[in-house]
Protein backbone atom coordinates (compact mmCIF):
# COMPACT_ATOMS: atom_id res chain seq x y z
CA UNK A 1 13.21 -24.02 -10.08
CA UNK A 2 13.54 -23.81 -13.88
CA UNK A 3 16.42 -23.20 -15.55
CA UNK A 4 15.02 -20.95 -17.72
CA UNK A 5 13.54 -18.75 -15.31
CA UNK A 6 14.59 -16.76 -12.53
CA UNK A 7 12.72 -14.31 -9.92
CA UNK A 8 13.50 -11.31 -7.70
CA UNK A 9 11.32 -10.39 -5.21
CA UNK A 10 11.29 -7.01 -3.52
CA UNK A 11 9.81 -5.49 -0.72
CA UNK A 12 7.04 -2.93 -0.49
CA UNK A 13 6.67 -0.25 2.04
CA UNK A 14 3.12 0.55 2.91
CA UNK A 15 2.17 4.14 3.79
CA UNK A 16 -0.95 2.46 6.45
CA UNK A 17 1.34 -0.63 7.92
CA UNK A 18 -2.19 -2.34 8.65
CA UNK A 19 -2.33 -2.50 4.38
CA UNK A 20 -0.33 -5.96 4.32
CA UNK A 21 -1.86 -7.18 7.53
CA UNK A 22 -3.23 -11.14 6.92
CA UNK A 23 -0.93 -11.13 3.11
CA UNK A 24 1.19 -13.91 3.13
CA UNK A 25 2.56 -13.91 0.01
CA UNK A 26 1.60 -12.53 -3.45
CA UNK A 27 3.97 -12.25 -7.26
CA UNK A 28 2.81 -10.30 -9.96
CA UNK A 29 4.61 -11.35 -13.11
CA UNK A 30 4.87 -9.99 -16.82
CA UNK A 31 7.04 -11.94 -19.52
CA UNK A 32 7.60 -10.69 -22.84
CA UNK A 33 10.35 -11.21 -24.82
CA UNK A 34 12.97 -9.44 -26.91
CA UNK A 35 10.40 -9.63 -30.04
CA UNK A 36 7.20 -8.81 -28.14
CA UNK A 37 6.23 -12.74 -27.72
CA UNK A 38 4.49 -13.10 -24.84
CA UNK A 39 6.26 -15.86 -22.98
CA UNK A 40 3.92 -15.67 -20.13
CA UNK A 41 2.19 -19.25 -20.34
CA UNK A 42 5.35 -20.98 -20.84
CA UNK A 43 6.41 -19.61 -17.19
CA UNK A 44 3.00 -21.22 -16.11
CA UNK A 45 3.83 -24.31 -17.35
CA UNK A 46 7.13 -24.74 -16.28
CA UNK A 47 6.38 -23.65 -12.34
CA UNK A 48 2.95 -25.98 -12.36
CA UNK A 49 5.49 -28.69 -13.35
CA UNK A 50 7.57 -27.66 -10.26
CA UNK A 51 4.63 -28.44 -8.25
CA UNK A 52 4.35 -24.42 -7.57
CA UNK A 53 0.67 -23.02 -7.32
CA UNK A 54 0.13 -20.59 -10.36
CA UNK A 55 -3.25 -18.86 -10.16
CA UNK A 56 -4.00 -16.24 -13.14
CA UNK A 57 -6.04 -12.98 -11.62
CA UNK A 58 -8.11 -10.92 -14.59
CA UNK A 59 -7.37 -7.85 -12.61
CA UNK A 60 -10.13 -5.68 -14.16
CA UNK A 61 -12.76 -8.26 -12.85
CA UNK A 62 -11.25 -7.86 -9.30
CA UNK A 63 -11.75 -4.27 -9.78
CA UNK A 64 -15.37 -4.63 -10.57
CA UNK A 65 -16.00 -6.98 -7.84
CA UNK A 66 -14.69 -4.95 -5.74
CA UNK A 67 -16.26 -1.82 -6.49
CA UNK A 68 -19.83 -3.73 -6.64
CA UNK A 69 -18.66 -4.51 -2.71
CA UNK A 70 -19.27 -1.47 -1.91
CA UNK A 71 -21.81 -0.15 -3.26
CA UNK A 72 -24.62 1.24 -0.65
CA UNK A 73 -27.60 -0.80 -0.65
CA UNK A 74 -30.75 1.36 0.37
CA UNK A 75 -33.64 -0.71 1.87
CA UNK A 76 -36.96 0.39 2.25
């Protein structure tokens, strides 16, 4: 792990336990720094160098995927 970095996870409880069924693991993370600099891609560099698999997620594009999911679809 990098020595510049350093994580805590937590747990979540669920209201529906079924919610987390099939998640193995998922890490949201947010770096800025004292000034406002967003320090996010060096934190994606430095964990793809640890062999780690960083994947970045435009969450408002999930959103509208999912909604489009499921949407009715009325055939005629």
């Amino acid at each position: 792990m990098s020595k510049n970095w350093s994580l805590e996870i937590k747990t979540v409880n669920r209201l529906n336990p079924l919610d987390d069924f099939g998640l193995k693991f998922g890490l949201i993370v947010t770096l800025r720094e004292i000034n406002g600099k967003n320090r996010i891609n060096d934190f994606i560099k430095s964990y793809i160098f640890e062999r780690w698999i960083v994947n970045e997620i435009d969450v408002t594009n999930r959103i509208n995927v999912f909604q489009k999911s499921e949407e009715k679809i009325n055939l005629e």
